[in-house]
PDB file of N, CA and C in Angstrom:
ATOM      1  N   UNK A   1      11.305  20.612   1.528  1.00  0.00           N
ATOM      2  CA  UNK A   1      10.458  20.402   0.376  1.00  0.00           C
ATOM      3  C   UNK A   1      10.037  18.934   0.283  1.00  0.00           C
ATOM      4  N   UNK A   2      10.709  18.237   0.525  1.00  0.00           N
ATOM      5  CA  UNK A   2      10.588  16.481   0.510  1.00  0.00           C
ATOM      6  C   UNK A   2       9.398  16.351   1.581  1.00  0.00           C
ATOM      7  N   UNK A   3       9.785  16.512   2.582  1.00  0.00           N
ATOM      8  CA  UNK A   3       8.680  16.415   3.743  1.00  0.00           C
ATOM      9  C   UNK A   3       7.084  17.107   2.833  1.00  0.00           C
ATOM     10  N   UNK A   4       7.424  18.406   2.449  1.00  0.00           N
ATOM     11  CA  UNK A   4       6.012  18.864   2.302  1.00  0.00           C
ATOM     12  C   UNK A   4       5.408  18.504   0.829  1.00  0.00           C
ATOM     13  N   UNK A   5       6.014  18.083   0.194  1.00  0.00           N
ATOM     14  CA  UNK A   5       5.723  17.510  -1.342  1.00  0.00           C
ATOM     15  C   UNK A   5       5.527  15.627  -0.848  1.00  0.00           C
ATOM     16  N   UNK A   6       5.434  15.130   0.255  1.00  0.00           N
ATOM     17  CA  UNK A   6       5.397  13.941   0.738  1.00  0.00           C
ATOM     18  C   UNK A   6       4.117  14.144   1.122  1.00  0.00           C
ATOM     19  N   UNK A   7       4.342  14.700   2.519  1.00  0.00           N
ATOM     20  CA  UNK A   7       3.287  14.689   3.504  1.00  0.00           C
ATOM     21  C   UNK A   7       1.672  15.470   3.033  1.00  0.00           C
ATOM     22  N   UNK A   8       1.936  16.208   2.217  1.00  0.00           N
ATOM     23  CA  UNK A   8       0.777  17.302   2.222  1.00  0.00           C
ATOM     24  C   UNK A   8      -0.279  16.361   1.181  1.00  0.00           C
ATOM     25  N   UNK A   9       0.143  15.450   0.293  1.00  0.00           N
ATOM     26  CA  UNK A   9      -0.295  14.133  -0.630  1.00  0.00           C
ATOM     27  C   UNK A   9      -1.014  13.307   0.380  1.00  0.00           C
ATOM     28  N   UNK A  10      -0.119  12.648   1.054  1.00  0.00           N
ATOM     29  CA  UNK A  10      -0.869  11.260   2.123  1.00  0.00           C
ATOM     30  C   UNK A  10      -1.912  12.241   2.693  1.00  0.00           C
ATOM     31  N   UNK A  11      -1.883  13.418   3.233  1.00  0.00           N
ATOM     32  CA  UNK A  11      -2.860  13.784   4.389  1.00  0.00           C
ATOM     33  C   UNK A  11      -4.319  14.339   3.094  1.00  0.00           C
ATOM     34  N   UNK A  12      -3.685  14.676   2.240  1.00  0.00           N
ATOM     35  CA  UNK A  12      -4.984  15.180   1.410  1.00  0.00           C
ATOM     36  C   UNK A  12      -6.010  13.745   0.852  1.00  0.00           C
ATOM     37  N   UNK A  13      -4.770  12.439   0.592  1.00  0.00           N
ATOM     38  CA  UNK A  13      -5.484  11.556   0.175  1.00  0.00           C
ATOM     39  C   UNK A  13      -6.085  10.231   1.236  1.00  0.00           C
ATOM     40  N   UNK A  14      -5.409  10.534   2.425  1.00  0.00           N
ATOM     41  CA  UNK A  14      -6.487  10.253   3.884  1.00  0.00           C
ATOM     42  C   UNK A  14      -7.756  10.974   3.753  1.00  0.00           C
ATOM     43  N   UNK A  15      -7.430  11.970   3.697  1.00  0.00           N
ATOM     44  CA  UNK A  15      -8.594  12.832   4.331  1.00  0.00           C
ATOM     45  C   UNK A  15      -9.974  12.334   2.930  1.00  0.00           C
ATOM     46  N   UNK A  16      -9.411  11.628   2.000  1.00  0.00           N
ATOM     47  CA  UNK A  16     -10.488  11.316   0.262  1.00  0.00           C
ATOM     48  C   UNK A  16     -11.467  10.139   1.400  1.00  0.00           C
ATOM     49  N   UNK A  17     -10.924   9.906   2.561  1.00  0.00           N
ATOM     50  CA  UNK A  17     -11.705   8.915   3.155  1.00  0.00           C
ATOM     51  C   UNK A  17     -12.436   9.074   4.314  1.00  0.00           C
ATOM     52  N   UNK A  18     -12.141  10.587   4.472  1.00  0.00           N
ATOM     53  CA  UNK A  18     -13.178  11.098   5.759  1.00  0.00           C
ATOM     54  C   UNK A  18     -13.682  12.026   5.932  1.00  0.00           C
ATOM     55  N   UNK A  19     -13.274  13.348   4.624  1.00  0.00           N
ATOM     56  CA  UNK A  19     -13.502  14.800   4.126  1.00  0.00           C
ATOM     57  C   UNK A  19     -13.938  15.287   5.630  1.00  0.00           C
ATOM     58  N   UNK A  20     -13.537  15.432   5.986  1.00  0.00           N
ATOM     59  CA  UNK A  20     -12.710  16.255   7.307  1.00  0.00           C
ATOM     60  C   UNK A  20     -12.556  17.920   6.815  1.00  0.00           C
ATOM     61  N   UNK A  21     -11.379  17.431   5.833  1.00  0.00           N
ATOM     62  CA  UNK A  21     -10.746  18.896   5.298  1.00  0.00           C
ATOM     63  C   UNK A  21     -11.814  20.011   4.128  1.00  0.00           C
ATOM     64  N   UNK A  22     -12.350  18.953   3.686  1.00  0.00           N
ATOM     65  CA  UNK A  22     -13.314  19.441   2.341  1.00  0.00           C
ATOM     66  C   UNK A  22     -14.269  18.503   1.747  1.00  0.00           C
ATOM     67  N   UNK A  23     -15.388  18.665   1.338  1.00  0.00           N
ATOM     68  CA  UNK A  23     -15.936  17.566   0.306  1.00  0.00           C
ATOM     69  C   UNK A  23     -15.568  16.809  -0.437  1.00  0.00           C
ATOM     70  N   UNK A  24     -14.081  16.344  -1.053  1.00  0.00           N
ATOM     71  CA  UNK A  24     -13.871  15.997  -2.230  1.00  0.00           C
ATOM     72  C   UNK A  24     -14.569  15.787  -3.417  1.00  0.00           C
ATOM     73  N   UNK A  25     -15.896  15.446  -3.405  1.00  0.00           N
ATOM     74  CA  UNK A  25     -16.504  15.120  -4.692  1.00  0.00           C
ATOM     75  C   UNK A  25     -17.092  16.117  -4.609  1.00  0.00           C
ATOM     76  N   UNK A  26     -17.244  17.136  -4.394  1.00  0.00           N
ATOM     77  CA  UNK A  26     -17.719  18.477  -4.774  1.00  0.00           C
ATOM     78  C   UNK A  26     -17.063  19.065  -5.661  1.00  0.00           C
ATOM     79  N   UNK A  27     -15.534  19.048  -5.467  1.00  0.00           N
ATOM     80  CA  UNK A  27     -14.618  19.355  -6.353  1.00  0.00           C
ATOM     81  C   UNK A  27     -14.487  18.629  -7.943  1.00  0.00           C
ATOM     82  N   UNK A  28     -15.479  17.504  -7.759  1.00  0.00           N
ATOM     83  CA  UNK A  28     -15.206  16.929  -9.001  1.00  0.00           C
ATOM     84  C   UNK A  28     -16.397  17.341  -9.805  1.00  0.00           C
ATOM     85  N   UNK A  29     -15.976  18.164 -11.159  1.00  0.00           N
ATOM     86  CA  UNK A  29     -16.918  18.468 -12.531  1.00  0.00           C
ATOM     87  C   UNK A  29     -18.298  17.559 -12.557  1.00  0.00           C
ATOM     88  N   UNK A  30     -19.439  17.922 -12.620  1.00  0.00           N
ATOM     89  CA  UNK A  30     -20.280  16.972 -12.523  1.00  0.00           C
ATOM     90  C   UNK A  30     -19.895  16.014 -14.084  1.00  0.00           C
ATOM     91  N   UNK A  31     -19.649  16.933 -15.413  1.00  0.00           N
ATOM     92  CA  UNK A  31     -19.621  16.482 -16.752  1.00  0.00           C
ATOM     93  C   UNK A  31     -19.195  14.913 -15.956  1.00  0.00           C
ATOM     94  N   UNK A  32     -17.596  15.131 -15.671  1.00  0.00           N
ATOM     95  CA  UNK A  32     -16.501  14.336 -15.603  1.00  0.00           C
ATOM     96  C   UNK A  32     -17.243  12.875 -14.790  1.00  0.00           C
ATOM     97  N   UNK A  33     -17.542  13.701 -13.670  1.00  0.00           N
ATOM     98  CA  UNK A  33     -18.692  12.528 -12.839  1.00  0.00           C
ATOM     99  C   UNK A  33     -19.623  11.577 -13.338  1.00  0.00           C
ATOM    100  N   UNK A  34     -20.500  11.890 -14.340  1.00  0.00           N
ATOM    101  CA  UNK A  34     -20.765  11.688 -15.345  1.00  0.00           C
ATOM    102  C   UNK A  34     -20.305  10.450 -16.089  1.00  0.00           C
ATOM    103  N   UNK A  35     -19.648  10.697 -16.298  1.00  0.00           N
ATOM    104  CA  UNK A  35     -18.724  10.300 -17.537  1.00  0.00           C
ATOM    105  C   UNK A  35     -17.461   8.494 -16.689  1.00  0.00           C
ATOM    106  N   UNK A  36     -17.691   8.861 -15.606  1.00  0.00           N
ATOM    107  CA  UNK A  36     -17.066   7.854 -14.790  1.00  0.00           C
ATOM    108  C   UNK A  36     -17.543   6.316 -14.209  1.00  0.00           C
ATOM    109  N   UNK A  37     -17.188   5.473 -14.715  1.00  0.00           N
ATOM    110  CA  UNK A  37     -17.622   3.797 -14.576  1.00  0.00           C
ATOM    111  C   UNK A  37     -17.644   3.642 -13.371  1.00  0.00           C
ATOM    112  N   UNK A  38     -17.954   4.526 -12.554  1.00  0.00           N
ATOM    113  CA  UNK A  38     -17.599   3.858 -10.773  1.00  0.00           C
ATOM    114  C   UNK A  38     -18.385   5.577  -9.831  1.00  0.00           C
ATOM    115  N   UNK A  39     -19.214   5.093  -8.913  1.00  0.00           N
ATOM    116  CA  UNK A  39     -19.555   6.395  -8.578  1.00  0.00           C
ATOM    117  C   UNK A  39     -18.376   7.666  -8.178  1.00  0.00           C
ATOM    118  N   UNK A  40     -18.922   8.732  -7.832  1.00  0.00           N
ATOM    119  CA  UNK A  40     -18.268  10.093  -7.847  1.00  0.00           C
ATOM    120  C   UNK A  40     -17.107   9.533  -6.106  1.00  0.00           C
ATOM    121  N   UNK A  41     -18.044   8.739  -5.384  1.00  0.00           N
ATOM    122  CA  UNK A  41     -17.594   8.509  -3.561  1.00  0.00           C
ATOM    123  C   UNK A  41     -16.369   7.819  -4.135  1.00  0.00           C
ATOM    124  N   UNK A  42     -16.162   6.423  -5.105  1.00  0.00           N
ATOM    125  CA  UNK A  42     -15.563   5.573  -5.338  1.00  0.00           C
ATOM    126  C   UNK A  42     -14.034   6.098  -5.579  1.00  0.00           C
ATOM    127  N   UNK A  43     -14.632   6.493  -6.735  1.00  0.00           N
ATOM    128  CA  UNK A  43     -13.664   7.816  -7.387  1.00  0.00           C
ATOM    129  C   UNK A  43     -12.556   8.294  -6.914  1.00  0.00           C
ATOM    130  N   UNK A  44     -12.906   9.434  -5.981  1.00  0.00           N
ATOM    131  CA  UNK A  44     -12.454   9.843  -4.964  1.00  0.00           C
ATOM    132  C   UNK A  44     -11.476   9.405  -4.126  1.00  0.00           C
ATOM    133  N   UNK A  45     -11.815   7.917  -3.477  1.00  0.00           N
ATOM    134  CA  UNK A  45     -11.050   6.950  -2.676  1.00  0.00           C
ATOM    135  C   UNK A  45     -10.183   7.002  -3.648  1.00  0.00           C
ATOM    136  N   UNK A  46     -10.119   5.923  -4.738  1.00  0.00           N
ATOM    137  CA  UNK A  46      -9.257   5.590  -5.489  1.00  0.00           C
ATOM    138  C   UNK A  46      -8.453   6.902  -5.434  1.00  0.00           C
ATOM    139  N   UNK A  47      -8.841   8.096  -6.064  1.00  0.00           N
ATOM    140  CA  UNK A  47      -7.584   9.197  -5.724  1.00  0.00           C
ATOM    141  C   UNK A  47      -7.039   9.468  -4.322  1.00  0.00           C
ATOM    142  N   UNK A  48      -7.286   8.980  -3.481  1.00  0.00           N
ATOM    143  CA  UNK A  48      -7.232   9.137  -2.393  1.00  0.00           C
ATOM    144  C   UNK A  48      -5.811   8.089  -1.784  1.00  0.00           C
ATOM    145  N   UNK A  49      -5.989   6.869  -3.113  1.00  0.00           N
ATOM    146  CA  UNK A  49      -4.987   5.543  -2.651  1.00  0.00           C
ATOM    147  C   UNK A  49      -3.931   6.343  -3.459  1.00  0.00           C
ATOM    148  N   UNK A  50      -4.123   6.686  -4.837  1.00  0.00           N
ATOM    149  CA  UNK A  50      -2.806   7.492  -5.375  1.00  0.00           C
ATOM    150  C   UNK A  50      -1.616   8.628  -4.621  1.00  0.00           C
ATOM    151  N   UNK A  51      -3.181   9.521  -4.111  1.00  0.00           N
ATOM    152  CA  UNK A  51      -2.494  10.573  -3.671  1.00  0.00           C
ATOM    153  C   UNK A  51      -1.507   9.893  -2.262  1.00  0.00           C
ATOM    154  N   UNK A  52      -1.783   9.081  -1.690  1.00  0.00           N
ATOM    155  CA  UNK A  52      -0.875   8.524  -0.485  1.00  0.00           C
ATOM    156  C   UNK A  52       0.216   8.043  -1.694  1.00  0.00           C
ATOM    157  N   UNK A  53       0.418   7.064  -2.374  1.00  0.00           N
ATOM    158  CA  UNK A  53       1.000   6.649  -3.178  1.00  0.00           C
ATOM    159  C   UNK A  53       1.892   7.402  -3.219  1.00  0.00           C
ATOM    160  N   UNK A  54       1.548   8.362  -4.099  1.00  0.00           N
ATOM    161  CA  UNK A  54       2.509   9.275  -4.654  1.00  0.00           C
ATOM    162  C   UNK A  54       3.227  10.306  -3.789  1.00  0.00           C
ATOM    163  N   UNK A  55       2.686  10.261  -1.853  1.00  0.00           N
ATOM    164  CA  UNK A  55       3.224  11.163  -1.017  1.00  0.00           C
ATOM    165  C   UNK A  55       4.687   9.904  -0.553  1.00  0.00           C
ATOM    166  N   UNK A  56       4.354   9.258  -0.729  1.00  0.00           N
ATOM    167  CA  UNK A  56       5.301   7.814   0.070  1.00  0.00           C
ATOM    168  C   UNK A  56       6.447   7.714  -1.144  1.00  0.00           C
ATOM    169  N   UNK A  57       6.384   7.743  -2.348  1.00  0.00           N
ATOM    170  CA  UNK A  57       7.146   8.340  -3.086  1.00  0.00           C
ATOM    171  C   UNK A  57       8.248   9.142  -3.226  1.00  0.00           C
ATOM    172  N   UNK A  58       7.327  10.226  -3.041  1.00  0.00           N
ATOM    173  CA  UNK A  58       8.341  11.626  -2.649  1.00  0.00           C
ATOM    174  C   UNK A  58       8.804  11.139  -1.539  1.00  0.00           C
ATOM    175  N   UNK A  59       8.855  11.008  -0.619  1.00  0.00           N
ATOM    176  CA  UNK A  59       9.437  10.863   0.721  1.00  0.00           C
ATOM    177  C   UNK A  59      10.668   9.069   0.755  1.00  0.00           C
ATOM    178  N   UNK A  60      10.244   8.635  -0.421  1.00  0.00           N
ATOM    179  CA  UNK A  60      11.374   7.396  -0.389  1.00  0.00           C
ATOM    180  C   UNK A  60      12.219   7.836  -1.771  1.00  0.00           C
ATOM    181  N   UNK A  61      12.022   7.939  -2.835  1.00  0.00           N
ATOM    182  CA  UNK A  61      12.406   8.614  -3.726  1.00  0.00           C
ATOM    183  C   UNK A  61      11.799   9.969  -4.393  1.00  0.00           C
ATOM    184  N   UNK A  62      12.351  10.552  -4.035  1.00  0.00           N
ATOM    185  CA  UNK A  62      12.386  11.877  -4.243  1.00  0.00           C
ATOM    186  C   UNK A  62      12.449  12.516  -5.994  1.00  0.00           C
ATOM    187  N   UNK A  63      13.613  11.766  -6.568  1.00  0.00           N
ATOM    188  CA  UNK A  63      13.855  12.001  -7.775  1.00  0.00           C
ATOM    189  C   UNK A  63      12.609  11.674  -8.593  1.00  0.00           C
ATOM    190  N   UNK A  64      11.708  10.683  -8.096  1.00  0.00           N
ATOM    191  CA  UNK A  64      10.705  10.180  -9.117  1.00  0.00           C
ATOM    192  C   UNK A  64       9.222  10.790  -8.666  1.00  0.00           C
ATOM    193  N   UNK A  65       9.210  10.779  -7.115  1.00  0.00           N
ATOM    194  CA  UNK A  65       7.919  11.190  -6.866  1.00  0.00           C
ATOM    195  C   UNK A  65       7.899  12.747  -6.884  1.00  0.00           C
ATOM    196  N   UNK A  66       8.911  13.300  -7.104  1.00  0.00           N
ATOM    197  CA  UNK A  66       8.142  14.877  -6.994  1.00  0.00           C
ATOM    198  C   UNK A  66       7.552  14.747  -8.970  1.00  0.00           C
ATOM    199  N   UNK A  67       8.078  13.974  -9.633  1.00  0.00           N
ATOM    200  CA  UNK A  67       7.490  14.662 -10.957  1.00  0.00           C
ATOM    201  C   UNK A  67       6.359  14.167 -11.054  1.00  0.00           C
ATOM    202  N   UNK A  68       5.638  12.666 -10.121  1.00  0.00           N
ATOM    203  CA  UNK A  68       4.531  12.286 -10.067  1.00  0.00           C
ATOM    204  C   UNK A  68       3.506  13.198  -9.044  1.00  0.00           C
ATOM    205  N   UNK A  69       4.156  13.812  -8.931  1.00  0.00           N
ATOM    206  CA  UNK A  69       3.239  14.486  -7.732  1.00  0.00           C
ATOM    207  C   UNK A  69       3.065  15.872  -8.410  1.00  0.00           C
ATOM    208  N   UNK A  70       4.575  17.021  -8.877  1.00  0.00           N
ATOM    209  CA  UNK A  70       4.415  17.432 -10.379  1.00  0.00           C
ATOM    210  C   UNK A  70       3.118  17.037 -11.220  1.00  0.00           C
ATOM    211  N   UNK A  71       2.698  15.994 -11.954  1.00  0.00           N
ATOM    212  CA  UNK A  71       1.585  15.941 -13.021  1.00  0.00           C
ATOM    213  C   UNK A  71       0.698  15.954 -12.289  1.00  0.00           C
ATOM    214  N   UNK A  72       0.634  14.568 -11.174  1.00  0.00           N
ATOM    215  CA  UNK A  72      -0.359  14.938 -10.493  1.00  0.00           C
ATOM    216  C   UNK A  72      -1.612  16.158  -9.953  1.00  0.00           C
ATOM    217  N   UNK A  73      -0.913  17.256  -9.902  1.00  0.00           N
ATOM    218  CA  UNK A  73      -1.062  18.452  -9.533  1.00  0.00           C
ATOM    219  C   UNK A  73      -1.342  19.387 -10.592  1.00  0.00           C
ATOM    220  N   UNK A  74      -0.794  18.904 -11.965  1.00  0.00           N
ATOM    221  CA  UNK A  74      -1.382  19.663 -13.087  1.00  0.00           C
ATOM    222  C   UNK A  74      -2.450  19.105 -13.913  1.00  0.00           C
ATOM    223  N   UNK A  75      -2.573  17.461 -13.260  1.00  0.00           N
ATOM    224  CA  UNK A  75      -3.922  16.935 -14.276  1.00  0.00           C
ATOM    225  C   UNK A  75      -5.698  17.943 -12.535  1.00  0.00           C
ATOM    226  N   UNK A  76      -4.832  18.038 -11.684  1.00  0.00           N
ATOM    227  CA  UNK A  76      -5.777  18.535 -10.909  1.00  0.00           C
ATOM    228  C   UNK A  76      -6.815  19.369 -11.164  1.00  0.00           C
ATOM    229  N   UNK A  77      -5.304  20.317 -11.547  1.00  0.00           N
ATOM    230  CA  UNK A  77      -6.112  21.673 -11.447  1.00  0.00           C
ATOM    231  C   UNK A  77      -6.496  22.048 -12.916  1.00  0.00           C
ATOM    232  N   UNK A  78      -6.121  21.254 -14.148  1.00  0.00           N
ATOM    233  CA  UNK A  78      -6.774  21.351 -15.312  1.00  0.00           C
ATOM    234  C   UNK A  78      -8.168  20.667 -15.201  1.00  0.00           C
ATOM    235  N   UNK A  79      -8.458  19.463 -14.101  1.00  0.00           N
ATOM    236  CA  UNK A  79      -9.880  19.547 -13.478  1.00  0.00           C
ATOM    237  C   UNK A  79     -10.879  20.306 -13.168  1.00  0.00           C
ATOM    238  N   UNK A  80      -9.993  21.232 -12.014  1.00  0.00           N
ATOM    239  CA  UNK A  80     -10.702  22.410 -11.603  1.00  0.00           C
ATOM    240  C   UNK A  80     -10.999  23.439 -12.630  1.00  0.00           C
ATOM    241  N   UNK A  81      -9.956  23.540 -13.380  1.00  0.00           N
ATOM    242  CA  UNK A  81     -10.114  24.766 -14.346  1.00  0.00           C
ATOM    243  C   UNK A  81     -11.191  24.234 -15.818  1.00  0.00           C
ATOM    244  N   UNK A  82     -11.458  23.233 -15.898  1.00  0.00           N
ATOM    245  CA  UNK A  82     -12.266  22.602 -16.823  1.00  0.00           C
ATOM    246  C   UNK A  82     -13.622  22.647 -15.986  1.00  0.00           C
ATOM    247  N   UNK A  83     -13.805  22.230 -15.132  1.00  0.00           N
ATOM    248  CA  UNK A  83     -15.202  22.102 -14.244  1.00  0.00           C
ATOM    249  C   UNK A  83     -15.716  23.569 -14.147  1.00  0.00           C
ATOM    250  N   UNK A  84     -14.598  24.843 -14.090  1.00  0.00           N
ATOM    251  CA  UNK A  84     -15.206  26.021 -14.120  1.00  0.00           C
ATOM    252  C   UNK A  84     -15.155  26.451 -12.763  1.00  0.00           C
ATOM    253  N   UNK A  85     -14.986  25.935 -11.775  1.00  0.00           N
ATOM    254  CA  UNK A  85     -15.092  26.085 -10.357  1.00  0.00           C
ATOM    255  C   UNK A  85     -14.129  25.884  -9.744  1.00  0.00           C
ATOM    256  N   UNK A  86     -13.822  26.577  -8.280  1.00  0.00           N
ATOM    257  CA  UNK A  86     -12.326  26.432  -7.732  1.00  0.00           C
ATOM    258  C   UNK A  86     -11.083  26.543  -8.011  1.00  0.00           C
ATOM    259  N   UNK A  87     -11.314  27.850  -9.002  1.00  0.00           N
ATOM    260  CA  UNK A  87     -10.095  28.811  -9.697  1.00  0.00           C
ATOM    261  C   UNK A  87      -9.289  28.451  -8.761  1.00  0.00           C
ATOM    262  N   UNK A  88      -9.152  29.550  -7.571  1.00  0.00           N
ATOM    263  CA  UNK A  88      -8.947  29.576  -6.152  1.00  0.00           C
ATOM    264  C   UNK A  88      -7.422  28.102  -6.202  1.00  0.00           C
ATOM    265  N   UNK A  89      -8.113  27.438  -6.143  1.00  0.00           N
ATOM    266  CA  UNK A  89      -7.327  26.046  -5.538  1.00  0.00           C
ATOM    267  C   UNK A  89      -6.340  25.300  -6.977  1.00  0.00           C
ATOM    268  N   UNK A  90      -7.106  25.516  -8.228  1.00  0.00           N
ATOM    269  CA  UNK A  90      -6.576  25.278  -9.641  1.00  0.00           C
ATOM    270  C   UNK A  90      -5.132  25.851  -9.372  1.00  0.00           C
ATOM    271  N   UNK A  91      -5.000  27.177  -9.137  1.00  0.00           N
ATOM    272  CA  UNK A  91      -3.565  27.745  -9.411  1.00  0.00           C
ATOM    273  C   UNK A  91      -2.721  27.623  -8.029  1.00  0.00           C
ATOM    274  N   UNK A  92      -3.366  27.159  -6.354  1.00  0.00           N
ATOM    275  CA  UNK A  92      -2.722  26.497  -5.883  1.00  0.00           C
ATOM    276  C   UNK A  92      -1.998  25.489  -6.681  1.00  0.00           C
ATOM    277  N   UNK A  93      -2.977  24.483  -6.629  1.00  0.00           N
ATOM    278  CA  UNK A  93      -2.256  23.328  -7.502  1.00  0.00           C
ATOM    279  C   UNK A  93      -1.046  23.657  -7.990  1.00  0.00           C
ATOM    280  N   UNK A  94      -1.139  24.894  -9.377  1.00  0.00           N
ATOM    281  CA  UNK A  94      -0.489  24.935 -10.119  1.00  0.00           C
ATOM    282  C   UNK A  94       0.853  25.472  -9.495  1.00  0.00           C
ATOM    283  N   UNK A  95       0.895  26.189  -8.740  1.00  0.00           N
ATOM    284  CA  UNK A  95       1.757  27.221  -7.808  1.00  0.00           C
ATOM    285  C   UNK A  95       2.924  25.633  -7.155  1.00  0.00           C
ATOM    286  N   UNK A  96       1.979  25.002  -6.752  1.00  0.00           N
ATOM    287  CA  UNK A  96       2.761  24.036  -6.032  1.00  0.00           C
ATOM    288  C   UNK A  96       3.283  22.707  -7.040  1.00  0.00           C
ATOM    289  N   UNK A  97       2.770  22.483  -8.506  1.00  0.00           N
ATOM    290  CA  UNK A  97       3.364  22.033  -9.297  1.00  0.00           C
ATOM    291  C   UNK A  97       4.842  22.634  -9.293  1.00  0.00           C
ATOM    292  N   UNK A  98       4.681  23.613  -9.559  1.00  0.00           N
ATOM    293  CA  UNK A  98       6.049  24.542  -9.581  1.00  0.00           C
ATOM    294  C   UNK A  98       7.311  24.050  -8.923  1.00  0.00           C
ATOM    295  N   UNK A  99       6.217  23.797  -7.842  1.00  0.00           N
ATOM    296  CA  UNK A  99       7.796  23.838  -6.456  1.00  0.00           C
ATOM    297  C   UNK A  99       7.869  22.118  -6.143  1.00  0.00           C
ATOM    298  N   UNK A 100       7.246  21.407  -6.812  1.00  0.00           N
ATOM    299  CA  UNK A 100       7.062  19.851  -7.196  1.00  0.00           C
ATOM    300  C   UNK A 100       8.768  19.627  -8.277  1.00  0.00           C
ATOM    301  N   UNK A 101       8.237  20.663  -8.962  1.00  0.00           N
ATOM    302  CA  UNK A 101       9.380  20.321 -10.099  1.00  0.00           C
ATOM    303  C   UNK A 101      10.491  20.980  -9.793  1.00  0.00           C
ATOM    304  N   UNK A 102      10.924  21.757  -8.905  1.00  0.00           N
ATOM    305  CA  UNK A 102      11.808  22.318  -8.032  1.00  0.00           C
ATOM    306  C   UNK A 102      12.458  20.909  -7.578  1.00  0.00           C
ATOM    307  N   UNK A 103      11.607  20.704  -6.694  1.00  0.00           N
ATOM    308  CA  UNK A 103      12.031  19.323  -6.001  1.00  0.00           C
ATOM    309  C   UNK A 103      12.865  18.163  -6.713  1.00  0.00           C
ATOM    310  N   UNK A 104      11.821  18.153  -8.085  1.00  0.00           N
ATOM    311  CA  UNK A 104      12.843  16.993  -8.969  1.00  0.00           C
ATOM    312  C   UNK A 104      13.707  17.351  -9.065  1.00  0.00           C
ATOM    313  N   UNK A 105      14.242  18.633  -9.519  1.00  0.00           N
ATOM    314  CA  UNK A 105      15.218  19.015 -10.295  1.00  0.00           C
ATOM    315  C   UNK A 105      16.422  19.119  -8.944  1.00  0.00           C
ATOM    316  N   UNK A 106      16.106  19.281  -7.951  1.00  0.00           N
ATOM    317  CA  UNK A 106      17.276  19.419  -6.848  1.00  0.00           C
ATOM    318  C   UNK A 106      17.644  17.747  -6.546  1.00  0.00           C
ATOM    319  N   UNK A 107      16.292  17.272  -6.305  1.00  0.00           N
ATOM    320  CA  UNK A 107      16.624  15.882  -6.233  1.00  0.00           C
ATOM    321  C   UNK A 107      17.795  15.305  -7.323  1.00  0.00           C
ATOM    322  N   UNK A 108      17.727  15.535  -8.540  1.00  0.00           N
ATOM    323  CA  UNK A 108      18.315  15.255  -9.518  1.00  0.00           C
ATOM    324  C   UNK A 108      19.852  15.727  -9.234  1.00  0.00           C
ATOM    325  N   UNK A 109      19.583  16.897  -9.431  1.00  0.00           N
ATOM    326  CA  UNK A 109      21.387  17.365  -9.024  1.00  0.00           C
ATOM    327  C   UNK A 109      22.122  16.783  -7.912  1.00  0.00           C
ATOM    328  N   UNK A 110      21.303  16.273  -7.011  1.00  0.00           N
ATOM    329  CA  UNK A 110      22.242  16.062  -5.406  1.00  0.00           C
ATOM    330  C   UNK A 110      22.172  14.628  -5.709  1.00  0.00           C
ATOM    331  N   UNK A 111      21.763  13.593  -6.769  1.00  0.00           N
ATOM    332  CA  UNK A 111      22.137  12.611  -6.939  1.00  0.00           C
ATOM    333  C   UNK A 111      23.013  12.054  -7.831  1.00  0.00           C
ATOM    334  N   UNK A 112      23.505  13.273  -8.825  1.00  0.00           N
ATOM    335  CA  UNK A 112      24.893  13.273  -9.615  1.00  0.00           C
ATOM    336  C   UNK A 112      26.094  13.804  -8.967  1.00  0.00           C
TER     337      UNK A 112
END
């Protein structure tokens, strides 16, 4: 779980810099786009520096980065599910919030 609550972050928030895997700013609500001091490309990156962030995290501390990676994953897909589009991937998200907070919570026990 550490490995994949690590790794699956850095490679999604690499990829915010070469969409390889997907468009990223497709995924983002136009409203929200909109509404943002920095273009939709910019954006993106910047989530792109978090999401590594928060994979390097999980993978050095565990106890702290799965719950950042946890919200992370639920401010996502309340994105998706607000934009109206990419149900589909919203309850990924959410599915894998789940097993985010799994993670804390084991992390937690095996450090008492």
């Amino acid at each position: 779980m550490r490995l994949t609550y690590g790794l699956v972050p850095i490679v999604a928030g690499l990829d915010k810099f070469t969409n390889l895997l997907t468009n990223w700013e497709a995924m983002l609500p136009a409203g929200l786009a909109h509404m943002l001091p920095v273009s939709a490309h910019t954006f993106m990156l910047i989530v792109g520096i978090i999401e590594v962030i928060a994979g390097v995290l999980v993978l050095l501390r565990p106890r702290i980065g799965a719950w950042v990676v946890m919200g992370w994953l639920i401010a996502i897909a309340a994105t998706l599910l607000a934009g109206g589009h990419y149900f589909d991937v919203a309850v990924r998200d959410l599915v894998m919030a789940v097993g985010a907070w799994a993670l804390a919570r084991l992390s937690a026990q095996v450090l008492h």
